[in-house]
PDB file of N, CA and C in Angstrom:
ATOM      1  N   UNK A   1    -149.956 -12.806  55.873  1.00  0.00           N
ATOM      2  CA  UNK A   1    -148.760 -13.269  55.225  1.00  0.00           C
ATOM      3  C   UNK A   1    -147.876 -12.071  54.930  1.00  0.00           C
ATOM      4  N   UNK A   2    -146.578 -12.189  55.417  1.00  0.00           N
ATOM      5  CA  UNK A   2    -145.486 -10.809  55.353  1.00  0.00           C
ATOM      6  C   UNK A   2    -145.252 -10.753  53.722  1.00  0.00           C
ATOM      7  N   UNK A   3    -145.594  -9.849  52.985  1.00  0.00           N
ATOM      8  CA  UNK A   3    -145.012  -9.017  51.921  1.00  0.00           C
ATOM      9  C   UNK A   3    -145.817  -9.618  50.790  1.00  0.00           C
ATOM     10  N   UNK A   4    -147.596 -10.585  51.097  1.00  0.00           N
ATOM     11  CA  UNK A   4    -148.064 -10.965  50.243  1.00  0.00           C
ATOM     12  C   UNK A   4    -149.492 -10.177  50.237  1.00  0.00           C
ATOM     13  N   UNK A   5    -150.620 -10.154  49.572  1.00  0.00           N
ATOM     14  CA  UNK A   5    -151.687  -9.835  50.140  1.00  0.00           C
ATOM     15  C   UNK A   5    -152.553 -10.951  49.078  1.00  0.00           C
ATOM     16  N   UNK A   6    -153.175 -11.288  50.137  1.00  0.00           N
ATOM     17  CA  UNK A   6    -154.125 -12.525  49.293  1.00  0.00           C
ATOM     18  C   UNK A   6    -155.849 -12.104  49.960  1.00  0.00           C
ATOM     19  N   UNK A   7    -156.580 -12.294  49.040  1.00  0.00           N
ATOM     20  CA  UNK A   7    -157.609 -12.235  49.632  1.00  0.00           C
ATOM     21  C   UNK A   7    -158.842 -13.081  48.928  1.00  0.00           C
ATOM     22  N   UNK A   8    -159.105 -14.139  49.660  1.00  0.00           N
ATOM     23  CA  UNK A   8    -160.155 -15.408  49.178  1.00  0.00           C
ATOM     24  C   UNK A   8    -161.556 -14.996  49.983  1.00  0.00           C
ATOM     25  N   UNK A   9    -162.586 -15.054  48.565  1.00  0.00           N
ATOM     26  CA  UNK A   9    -164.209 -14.434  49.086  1.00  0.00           C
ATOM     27  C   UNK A   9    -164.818 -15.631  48.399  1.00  0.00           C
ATOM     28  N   UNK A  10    -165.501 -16.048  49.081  1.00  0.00           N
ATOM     29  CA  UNK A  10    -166.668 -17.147  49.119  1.00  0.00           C
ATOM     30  C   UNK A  10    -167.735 -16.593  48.019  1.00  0.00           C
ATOM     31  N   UNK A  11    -168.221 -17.332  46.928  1.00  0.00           N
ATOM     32  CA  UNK A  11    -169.044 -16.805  46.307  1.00  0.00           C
ATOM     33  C   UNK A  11    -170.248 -18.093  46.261  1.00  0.00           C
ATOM     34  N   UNK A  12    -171.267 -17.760  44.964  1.00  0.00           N
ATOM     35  CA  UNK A  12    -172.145 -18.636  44.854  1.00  0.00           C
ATOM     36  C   UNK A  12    -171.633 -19.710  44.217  1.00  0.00           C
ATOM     37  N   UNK A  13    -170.885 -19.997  43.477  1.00  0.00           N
ATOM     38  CA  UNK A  13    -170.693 -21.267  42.997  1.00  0.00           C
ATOM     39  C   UNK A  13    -169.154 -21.785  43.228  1.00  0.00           C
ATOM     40  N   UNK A  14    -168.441 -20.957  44.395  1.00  0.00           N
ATOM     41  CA  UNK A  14    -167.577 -21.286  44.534  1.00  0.00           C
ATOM     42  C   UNK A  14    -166.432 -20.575  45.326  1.00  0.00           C
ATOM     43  N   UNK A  15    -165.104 -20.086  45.148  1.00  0.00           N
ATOM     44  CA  UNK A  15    -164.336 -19.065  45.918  1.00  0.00           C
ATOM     45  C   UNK A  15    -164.007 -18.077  44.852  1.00  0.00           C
ATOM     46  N   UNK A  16    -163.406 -16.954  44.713  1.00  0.00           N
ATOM     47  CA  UNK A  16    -162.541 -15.819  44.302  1.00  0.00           C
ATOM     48  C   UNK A  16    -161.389 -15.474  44.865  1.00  0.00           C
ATOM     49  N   UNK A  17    -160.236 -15.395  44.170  1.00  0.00           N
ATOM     50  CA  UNK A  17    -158.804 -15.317  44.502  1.00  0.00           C
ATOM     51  C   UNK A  17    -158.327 -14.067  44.361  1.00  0.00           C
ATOM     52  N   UNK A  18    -158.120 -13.502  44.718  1.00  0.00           N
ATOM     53  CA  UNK A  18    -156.811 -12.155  44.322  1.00  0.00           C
ATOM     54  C   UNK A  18    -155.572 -12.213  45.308  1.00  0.00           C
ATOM     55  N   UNK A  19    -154.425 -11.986  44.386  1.00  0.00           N
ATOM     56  CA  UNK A  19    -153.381 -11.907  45.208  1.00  0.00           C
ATOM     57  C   UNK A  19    -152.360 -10.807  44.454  1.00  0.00           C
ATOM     58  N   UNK A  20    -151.418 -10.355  45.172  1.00  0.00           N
ATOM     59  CA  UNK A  20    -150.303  -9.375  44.982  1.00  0.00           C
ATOM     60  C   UNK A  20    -149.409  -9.491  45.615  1.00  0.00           C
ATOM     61  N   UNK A  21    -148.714  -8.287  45.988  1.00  0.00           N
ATOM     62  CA  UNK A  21    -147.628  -7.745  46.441  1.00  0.00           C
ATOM     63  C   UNK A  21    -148.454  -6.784  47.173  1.00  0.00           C
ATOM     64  N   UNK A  22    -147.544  -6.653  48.952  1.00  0.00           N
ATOM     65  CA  UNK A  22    -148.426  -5.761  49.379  1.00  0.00           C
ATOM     66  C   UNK A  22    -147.388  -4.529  48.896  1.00  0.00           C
ATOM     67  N   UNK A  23    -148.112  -3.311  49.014  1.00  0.00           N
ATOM     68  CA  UNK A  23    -147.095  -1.692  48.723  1.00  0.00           C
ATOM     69  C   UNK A  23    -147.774  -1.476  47.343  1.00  0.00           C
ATOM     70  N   UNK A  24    -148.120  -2.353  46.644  1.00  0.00           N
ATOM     71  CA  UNK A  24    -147.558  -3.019  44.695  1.00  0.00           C
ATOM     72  C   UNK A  24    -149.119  -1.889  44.195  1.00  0.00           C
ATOM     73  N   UNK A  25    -148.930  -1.288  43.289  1.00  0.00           N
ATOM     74  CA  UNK A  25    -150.307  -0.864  42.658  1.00  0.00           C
ATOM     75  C   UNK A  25    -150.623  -1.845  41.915  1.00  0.00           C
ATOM     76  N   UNK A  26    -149.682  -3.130  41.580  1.00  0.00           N
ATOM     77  CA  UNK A  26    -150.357  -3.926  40.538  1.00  0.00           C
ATOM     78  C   UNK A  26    -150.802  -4.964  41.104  1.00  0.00           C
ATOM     79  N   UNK A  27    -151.856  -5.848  41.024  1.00  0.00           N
ATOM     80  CA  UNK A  27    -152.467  -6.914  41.740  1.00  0.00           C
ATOM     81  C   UNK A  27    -153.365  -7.565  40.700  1.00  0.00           C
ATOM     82  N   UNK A  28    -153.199  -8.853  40.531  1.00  0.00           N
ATOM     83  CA  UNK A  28    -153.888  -9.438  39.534  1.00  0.00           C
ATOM     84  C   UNK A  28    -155.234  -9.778  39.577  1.00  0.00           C
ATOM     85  N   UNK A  29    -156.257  -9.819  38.666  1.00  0.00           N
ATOM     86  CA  UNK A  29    -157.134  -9.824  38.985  1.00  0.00           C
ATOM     87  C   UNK A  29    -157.716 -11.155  39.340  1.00  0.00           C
ATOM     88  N   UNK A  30    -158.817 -10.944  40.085  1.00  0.00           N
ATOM     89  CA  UNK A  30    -159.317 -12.263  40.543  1.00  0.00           C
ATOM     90  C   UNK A  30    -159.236 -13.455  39.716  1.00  0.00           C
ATOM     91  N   UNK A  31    -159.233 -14.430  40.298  1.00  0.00           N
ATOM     92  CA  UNK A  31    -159.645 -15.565  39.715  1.00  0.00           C
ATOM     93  C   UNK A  31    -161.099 -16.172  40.472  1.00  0.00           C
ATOM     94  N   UNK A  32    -161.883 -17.190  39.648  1.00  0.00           N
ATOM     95  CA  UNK A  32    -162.806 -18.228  40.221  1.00  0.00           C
ATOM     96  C   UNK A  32    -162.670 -19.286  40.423  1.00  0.00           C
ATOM     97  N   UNK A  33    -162.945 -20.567  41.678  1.00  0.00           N
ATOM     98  CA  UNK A  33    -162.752 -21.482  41.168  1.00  0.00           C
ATOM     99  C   UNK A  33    -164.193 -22.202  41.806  1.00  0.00           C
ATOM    100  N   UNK A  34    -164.258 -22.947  41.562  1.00  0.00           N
ATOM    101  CA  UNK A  34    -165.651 -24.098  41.388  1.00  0.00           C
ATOM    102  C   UNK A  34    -165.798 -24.362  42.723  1.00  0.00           C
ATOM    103  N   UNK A  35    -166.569 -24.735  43.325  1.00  0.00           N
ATOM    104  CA  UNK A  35    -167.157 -25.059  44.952  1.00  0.00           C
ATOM    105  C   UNK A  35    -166.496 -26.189  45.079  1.00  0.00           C
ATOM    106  N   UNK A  36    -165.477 -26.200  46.441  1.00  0.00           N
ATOM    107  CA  UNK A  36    -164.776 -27.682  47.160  1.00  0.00           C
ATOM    108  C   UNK A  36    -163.289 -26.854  46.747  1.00  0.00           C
ATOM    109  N   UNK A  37    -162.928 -26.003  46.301  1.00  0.00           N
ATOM    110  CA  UNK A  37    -161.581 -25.108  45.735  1.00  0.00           C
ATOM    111  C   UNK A  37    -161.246 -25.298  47.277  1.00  0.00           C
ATOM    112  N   UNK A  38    -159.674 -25.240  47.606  1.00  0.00           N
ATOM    113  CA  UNK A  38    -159.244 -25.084  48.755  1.00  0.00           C
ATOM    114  C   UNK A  38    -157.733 -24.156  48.074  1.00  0.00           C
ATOM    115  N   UNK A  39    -157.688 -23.027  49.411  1.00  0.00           N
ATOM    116  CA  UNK A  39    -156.424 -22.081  48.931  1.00  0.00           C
ATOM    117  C   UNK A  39    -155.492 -22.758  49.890  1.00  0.00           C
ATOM    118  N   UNK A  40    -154.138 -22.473  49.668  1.00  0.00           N
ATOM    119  CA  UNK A  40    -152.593 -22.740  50.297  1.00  0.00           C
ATOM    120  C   UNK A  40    -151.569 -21.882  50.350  1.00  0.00           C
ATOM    121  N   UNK A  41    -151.638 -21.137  51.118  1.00  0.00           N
ATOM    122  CA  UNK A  41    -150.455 -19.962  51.400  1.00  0.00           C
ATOM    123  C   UNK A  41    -149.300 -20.925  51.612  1.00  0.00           C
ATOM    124  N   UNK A  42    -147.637 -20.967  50.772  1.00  0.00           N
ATOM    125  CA  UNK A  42    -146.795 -21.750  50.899  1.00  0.00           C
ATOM    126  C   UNK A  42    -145.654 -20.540  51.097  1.00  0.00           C
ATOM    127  N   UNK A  43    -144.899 -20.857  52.377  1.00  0.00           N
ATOM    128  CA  UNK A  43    -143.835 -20.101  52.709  1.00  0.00           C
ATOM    129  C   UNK A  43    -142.544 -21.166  52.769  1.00  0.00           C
ATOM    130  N   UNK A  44    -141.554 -21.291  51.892  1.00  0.00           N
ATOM    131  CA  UNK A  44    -140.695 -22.276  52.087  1.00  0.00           C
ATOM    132  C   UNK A  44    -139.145 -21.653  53.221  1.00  0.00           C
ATOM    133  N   UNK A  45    -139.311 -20.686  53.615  1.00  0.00           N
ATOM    134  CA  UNK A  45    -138.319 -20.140  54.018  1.00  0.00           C
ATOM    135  C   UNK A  45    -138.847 -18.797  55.136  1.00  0.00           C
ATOM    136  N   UNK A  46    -138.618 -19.209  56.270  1.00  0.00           N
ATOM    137  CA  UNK A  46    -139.435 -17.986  57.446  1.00  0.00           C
ATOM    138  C   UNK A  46    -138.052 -17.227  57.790  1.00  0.00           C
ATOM    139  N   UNK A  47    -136.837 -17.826  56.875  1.00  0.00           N
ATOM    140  CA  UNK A  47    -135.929 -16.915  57.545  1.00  0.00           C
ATOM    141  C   UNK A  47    -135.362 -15.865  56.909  1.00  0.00           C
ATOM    142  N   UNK A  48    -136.496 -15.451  55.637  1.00  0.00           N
ATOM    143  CA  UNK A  48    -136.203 -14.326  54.962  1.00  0.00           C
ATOM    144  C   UNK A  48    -137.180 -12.993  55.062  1.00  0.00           C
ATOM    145  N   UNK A  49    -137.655 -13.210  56.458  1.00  0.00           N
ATOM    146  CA  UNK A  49    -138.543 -12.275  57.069  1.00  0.00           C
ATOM    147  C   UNK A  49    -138.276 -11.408  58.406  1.00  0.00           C
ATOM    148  N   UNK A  50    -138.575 -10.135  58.242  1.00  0.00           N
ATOM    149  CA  UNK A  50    -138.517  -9.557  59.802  1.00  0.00           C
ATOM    150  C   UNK A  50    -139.346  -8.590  59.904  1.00  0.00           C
ATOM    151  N   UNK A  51    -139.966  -8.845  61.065  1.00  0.00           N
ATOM    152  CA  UNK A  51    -140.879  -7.815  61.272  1.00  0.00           C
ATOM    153  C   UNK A  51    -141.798  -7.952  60.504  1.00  0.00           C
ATOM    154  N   UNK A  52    -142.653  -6.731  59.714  1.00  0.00           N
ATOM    155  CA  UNK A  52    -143.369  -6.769  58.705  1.00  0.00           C
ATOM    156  C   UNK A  52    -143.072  -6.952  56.620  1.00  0.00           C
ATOM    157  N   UNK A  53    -141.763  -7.122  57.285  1.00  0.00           N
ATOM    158  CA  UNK A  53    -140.801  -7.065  55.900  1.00  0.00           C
ATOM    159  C   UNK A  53    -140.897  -8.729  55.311  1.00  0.00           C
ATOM    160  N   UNK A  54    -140.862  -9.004  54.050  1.00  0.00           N
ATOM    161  CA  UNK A  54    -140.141  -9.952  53.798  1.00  0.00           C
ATOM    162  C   UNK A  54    -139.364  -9.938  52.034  1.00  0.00           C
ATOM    163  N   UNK A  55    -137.844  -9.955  52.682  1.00  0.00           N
ATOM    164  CA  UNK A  55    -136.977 -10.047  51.976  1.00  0.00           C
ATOM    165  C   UNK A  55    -136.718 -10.842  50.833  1.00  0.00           C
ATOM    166  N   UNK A  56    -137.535 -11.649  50.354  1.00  0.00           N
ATOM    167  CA  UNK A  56    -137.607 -12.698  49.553  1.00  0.00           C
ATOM    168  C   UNK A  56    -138.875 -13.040  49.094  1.00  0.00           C
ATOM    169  N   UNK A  57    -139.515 -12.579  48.157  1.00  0.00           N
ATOM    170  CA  UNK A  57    -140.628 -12.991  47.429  1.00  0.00           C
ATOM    171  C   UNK A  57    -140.645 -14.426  46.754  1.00  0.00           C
ATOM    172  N   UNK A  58    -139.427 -14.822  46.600  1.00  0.00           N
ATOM    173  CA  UNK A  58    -139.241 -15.980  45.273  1.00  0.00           C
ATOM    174  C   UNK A  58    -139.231 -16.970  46.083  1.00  0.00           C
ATOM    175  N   UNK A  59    -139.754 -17.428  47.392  1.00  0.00           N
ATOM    176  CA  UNK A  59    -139.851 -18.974  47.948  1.00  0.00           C
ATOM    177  C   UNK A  59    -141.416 -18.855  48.688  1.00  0.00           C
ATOM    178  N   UNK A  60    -142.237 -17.790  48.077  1.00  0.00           N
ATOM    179  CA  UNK A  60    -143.621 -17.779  48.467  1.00  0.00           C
ATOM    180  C   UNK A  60    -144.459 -18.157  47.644  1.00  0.00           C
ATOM    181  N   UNK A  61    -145.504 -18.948  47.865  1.00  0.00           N
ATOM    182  CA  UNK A  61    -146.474 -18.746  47.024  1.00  0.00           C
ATOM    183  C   UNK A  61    -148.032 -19.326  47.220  1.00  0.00           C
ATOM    184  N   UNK A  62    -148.709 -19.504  46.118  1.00  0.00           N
ATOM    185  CA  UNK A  62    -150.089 -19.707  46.739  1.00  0.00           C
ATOM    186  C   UNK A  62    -150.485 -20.810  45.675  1.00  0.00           C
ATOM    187  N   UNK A  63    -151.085 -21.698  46.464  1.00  0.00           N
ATOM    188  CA  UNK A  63    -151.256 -23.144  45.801  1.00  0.00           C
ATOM    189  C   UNK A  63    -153.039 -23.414  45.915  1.00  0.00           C
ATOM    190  N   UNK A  64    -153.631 -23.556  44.846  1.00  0.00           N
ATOM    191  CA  UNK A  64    -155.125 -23.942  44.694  1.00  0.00           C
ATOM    192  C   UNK A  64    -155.295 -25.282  44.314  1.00  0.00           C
ATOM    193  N   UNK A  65    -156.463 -26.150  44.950  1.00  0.00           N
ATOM    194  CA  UNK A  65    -156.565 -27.179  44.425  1.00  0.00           C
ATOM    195  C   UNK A  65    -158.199 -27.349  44.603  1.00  0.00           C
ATOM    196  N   UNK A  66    -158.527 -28.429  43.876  1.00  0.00           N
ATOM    197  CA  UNK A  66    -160.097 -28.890  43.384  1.00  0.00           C
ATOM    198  C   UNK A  66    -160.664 -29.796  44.762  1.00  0.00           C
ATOM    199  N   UNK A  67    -161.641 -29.970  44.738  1.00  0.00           N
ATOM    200  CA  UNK A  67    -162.659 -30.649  45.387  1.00  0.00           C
ATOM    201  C   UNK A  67    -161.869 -32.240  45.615  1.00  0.00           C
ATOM    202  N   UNK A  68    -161.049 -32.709  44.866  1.00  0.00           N
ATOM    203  CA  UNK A  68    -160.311 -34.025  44.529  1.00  0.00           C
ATOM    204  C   UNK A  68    -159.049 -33.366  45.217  1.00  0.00           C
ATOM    205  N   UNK A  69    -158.935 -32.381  45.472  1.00  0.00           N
ATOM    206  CA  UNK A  69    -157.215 -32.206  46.057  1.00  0.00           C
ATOM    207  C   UNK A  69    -155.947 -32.284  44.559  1.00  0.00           C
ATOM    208  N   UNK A  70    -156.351 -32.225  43.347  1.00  0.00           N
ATOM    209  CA  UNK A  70    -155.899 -32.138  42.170  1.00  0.00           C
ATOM    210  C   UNK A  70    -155.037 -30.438  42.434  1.00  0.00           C
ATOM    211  N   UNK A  71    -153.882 -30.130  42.374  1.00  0.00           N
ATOM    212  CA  UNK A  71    -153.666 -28.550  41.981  1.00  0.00           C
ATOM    213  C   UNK A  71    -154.134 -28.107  40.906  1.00  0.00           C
ATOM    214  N   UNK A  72    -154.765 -27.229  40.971  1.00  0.00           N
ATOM    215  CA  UNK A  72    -155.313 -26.321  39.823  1.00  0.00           C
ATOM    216  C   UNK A  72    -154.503 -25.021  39.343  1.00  0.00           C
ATOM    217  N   UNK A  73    -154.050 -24.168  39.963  1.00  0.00           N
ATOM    218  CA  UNK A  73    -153.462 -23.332  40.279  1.00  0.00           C
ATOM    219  C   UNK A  73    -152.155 -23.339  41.606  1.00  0.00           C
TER     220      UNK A  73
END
């Protein structure tokens, strides 16, 4: 994903989330979520990208939901 860095690890009772800004020293720390968690990289706009760049952070984002498909995050 251009100008995001996400990275989802499979654990024992479930997944682990971290995401940022790529370049960014700041990156939030993980989250957990419960086994059946499904992640969603959401890009509403591909035309604020080039190359490895993307010009627009504010129409990206990352959508979590439960075993039920409920959003959680």
């Amino acid at each position: 994903m251009t100008g995001l860095s996400i990275s989802v690890r499979k654990t024992s009772t479930g997944i682990s989330l971290a995401a940022g800004v790529k370049g960014s020293s700041h990156q939030t720390p993980a989250l957990t979520y419960v086994g059946g968690a499904r992640v969603y990289v959401v890009e509403a706009s591909m035309g604020d990208e080039s190359g490895n760049t993307d010009y627009n952070l504010g129409d990206d984002g990352v959508v979590v939901t439960d075993a039920q498909g409920r959003i959680v995050q």
